[in-house]
N, C-alpha and C. Protein backbone atom coordinates (compact mmCIF):
# COMPACT_ATOMS: atom_id res chain seq x y z
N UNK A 1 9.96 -7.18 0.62
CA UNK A 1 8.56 -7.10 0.21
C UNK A 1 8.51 -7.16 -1.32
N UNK A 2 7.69 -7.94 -1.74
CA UNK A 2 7.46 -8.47 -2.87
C UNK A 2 6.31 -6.89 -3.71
N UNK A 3 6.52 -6.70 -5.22
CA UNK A 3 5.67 -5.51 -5.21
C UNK A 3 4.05 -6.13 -5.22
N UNK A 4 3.47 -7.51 -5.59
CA UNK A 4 2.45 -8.03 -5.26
C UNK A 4 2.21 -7.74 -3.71
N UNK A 5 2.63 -7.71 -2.85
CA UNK A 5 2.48 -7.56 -1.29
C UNK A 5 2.26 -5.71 -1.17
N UNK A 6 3.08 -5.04 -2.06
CA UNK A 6 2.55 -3.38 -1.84
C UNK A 6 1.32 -3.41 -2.25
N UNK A 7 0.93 -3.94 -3.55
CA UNK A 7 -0.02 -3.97 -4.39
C UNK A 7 -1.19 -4.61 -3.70
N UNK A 8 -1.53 -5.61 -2.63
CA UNK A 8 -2.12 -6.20 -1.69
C UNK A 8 -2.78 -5.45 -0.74
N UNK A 9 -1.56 -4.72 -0.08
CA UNK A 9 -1.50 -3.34 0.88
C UNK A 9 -2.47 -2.64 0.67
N UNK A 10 -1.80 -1.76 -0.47
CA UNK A 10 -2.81 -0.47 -0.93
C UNK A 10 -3.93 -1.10 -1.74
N UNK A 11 -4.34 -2.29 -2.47
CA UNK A 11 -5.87 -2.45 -2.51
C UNK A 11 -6.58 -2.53 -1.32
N UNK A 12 -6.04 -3.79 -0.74
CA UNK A 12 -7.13 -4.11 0.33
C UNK A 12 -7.26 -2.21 1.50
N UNK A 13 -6.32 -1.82 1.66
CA UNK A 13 -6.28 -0.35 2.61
C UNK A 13 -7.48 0.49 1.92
N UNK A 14 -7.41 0.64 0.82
CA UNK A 14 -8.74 1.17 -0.31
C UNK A 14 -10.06 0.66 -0.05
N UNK A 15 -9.99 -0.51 0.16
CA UNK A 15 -11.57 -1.45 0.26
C UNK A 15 -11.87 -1.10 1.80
N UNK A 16 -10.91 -1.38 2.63
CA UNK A 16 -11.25 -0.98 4.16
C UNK A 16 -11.10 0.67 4.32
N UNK A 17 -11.46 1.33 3.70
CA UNK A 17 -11.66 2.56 3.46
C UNK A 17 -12.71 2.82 3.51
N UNK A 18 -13.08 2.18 2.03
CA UNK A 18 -14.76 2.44 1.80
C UNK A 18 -15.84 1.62 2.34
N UNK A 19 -14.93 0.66 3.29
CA UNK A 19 -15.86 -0.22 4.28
C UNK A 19 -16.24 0.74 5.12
N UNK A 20 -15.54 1.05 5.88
CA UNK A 20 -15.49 1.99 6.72
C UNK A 20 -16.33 3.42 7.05
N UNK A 21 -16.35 3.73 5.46
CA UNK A 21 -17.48 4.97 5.53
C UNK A 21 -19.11 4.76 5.24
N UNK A 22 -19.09 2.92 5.06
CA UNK A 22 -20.30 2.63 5.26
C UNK A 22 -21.35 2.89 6.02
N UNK A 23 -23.08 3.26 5.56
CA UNK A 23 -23.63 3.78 6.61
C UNK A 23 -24.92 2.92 7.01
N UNK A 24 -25.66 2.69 7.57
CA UNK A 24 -26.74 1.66 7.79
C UNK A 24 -27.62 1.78 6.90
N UNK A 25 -28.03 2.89 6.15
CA UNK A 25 -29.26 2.73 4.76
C UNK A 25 -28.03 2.08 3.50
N UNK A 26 -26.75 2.11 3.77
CA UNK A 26 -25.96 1.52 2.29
C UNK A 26 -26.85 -0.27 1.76
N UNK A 27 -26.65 -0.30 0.54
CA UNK A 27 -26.56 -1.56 0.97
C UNK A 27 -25.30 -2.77 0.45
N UNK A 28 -25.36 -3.58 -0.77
CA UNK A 28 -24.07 -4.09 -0.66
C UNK A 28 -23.75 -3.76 -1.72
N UNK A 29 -22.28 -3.67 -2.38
CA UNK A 29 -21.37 -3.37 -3.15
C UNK A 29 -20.55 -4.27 -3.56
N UNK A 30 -20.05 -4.49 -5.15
CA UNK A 30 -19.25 -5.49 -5.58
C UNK A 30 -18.12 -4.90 -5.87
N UNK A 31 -17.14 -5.17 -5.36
CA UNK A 31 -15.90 -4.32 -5.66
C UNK A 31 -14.94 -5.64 -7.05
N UNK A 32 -14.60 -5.41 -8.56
CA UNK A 32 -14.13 -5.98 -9.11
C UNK A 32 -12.79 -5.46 -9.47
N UNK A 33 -11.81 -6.61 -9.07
CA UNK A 33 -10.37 -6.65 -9.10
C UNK A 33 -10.10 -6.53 -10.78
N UNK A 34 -10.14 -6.08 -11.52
CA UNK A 34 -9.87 -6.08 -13.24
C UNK A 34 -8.50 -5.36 -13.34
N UNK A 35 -7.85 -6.41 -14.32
CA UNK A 35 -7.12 -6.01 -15.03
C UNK A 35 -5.83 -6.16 -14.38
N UNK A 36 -5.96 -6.76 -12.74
CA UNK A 36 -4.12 -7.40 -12.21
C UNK A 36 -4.67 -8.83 -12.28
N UNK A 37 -3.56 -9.10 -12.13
CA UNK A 37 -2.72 -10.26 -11.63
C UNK A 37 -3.50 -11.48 -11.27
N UNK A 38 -3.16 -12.86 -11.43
CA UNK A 38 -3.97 -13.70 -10.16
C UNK A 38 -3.17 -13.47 -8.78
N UNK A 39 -1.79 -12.74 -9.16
CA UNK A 39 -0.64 -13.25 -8.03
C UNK A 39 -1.37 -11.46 -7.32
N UNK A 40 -1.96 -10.98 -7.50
CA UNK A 40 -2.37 -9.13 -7.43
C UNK A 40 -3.64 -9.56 -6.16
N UNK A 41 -4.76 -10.11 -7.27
CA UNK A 41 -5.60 -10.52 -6.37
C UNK A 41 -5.55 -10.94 -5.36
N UNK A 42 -4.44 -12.33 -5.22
CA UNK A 42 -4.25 -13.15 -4.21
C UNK A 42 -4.04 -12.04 -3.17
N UNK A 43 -2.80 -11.38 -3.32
CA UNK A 43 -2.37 -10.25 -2.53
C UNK A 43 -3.31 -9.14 -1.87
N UNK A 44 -4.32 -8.78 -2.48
CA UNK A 44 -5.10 -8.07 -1.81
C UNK A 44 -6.11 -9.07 -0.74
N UNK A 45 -6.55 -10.23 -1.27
CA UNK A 45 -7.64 -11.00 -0.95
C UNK A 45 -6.83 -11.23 0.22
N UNK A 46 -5.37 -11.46 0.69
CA UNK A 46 -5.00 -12.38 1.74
C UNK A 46 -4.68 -11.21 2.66
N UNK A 47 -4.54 -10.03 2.11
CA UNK A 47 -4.45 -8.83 3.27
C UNK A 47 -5.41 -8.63 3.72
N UNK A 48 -6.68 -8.55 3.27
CA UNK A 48 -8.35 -8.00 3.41
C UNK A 48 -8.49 -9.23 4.57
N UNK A 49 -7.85 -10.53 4.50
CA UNK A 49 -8.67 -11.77 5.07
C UNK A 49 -7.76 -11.53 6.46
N UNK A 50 -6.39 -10.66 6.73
CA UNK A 50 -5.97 -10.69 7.57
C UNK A 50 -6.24 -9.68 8.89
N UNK A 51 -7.08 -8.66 8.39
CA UNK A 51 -7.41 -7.43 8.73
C UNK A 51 -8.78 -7.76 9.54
N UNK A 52 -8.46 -7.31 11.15
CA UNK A 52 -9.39 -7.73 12.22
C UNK A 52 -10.77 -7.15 11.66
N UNK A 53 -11.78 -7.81 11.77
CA UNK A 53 -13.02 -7.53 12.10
C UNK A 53 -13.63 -7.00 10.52
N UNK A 54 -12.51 -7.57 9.33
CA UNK A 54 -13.51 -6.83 7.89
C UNK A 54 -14.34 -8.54 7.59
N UNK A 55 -13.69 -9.39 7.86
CA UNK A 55 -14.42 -10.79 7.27
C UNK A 55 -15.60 -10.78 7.10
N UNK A 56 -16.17 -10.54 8.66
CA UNK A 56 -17.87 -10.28 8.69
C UNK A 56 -18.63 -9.56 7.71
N UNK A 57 -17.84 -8.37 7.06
CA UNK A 57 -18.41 -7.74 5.89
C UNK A 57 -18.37 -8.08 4.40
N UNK A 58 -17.12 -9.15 4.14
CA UNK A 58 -16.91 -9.48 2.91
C UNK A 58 -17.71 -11.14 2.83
N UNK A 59 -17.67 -11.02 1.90
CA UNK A 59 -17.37 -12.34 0.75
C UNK A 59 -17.15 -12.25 -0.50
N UNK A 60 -16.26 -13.13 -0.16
CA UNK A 60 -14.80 -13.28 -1.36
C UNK A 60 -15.13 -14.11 -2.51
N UNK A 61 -15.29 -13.78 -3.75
CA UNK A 61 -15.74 -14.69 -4.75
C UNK A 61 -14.50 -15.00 -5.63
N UNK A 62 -13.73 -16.01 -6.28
CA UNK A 62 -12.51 -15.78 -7.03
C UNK A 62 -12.41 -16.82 -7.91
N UNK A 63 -12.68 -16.57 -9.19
CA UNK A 63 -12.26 -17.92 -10.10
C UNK A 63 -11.44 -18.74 -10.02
């Protein structure tokens, strides 16, 4: 395991966290990746995209 792939892990596990404790009056939230990596981002973005049933909640914006 590559440390970009831990680093992937524990963002995206963080974001499906606070997906998770979402409640029906929330409304939407921009979560900004600052200050890693493009190779960081990638890593979280491709864990988040692999993870059953979060797609429906995201969209992914990425320079």
């Amino acid at each position: 395991m590559k440390p970009a792939d831990l680093i992937g892990a524990a963002g995206a596990t963080s974001i499906q966290q606070r997906l998770a404790a979402l409640t029906a009056d929330d409304g939407v939230a921009r979560y900004l990746l600052d200050r890693l990596t493009g190779e960081q981002v990638a890593a979280i973005t491709a864990a988040l995209l692999k993870a059953p049933g979060i797609e429906a909640q995201l969209k992914i914006a990425m320079p």
